[in-house]
N, C-alpha and C. Protein backbone atom coordinates (compact mmCIF):
# COMPACT_ATOMS: atom_id res chain seq x y z
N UNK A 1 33.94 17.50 -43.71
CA UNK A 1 34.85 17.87 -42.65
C UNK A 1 36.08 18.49 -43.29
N UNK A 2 36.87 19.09 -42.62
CA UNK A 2 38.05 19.97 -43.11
C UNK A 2 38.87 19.26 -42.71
N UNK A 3 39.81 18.68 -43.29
CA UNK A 3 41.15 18.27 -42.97
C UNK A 3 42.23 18.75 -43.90
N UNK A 4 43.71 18.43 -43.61
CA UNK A 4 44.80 18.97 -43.91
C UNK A 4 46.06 17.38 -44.07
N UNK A 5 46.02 17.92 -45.60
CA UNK A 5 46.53 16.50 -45.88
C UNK A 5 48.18 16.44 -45.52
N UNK A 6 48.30 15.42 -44.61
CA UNK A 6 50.09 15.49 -44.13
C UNK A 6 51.26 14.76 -44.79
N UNK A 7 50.37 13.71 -45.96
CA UNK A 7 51.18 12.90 -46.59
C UNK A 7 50.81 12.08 -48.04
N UNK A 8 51.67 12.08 -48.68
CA UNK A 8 51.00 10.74 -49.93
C UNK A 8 51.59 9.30 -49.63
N UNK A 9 50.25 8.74 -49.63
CA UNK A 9 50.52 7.48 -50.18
C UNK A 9 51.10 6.31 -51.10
N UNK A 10 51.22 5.48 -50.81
CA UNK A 10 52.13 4.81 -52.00
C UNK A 10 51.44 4.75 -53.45
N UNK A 11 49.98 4.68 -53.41
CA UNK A 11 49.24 4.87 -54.61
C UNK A 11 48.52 6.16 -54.99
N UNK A 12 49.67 7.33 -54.21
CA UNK A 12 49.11 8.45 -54.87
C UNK A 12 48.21 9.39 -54.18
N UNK A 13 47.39 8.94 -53.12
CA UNK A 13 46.24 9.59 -52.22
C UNK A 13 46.75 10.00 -51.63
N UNK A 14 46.47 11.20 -50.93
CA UNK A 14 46.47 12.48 -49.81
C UNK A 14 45.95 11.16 -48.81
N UNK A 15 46.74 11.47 -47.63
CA UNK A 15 46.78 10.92 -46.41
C UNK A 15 46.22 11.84 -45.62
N UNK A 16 44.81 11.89 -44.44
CA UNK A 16 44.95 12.95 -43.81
C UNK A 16 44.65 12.02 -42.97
N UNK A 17 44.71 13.02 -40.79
CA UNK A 17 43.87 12.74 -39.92
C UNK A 17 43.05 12.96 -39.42
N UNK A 18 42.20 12.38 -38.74
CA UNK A 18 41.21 12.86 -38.09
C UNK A 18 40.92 12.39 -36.92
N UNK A 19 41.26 12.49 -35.65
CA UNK A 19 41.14 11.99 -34.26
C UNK A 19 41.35 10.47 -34.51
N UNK A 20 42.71 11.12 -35.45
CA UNK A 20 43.57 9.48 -34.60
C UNK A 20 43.55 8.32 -36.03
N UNK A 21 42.52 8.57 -36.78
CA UNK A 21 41.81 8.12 -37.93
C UNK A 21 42.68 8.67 -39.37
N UNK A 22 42.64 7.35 -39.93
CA UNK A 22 43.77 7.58 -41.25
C UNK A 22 42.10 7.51 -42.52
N UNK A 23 42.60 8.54 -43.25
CA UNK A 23 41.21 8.89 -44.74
C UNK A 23 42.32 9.21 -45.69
N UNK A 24 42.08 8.70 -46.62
CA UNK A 24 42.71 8.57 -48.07
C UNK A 24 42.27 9.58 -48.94
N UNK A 25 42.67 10.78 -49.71
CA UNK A 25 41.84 11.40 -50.31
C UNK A 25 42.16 11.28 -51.63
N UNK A 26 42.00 10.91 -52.81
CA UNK A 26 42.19 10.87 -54.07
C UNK A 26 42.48 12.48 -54.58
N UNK A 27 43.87 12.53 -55.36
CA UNK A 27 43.96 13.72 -56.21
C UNK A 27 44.32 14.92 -55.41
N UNK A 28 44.52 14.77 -54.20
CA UNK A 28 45.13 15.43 -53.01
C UNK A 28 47.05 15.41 -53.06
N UNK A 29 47.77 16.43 -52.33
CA UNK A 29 48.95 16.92 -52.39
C UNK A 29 49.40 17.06 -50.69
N UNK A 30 50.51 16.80 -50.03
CA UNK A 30 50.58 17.12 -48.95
C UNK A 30 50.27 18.42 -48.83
N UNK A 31 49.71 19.11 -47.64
CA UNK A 31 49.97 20.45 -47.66
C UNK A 31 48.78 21.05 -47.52
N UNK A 32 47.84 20.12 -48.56
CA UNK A 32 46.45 20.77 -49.12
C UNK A 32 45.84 20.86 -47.72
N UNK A 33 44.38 22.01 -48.22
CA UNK A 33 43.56 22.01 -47.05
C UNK A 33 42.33 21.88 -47.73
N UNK A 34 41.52 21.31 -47.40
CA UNK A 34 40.26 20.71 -47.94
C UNK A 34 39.24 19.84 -47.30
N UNK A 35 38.01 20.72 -47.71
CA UNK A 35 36.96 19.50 -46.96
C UNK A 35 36.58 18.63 -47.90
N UNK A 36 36.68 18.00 -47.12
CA UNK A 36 36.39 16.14 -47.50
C UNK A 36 34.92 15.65 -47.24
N UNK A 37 34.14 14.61 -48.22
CA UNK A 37 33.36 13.96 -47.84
C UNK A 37 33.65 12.42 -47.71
N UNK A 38 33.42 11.95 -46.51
CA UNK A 38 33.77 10.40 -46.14
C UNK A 38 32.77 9.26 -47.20
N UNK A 39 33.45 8.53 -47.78
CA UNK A 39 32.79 8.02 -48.84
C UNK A 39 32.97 6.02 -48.69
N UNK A 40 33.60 6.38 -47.92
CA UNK A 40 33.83 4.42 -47.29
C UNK A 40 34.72 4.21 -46.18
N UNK A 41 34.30 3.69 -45.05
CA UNK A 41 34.69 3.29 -43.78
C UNK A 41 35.17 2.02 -43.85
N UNK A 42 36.23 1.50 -43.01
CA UNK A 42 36.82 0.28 -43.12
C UNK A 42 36.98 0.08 -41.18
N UNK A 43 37.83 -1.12 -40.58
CA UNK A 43 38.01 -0.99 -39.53
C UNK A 43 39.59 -0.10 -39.15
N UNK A 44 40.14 0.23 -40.56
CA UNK A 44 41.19 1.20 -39.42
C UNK A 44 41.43 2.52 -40.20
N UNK A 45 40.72 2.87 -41.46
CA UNK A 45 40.79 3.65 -42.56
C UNK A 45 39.38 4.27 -43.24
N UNK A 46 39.54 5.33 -43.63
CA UNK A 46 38.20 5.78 -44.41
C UNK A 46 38.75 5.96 -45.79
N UNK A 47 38.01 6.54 -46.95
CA UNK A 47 38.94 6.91 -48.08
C UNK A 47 37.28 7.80 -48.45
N UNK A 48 37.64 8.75 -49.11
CA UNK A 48 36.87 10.16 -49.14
C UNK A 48 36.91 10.98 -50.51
N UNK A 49 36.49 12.18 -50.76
CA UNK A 49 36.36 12.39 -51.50
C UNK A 49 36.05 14.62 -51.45
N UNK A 50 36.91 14.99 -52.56
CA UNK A 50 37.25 16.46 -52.16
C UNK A 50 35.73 17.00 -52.42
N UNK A 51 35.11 17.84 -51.29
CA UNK A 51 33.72 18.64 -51.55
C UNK A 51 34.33 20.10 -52.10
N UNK A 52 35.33 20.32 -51.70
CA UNK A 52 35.70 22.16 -52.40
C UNK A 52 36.83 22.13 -52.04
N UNK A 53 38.10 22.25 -52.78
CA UNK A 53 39.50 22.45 -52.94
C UNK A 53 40.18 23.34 -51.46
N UNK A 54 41.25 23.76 -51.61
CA UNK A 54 42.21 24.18 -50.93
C UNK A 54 41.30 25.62 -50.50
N UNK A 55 41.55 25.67 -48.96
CA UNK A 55 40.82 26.58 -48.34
C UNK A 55 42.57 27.40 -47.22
N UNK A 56 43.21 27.75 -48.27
CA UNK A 56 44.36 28.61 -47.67
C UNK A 56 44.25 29.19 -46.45
């Protein structure tokens, strides 16, 4: 999925959303645009993983 990361985290991860839904992306920058693969579901969080970098 394509998301657009709006924030970092306290340990560093790209914060993005997704209908409402908080995903963690490792090695991510606010700003970035990037599709993501979802790599672990929790009950209020996912945390993911970059399939192909910044898509300007």
């Amino acid at each position: 999925m394509d998301v657009t990361i709006d924030s970092v985290g306290r340990r560093g991860d790209g914060i993005a959303r997704f209908n409402n839904f908080v995903i963690f992306v490792p090695g991510t920058n606010t700003g970035d645009k990037v599709k993501v693969r979802i790599t672990g579901v929790r009950n209020n969080f996912a945390t993911g993983e970059v399939v192909t970098g910044a898509t300007e």
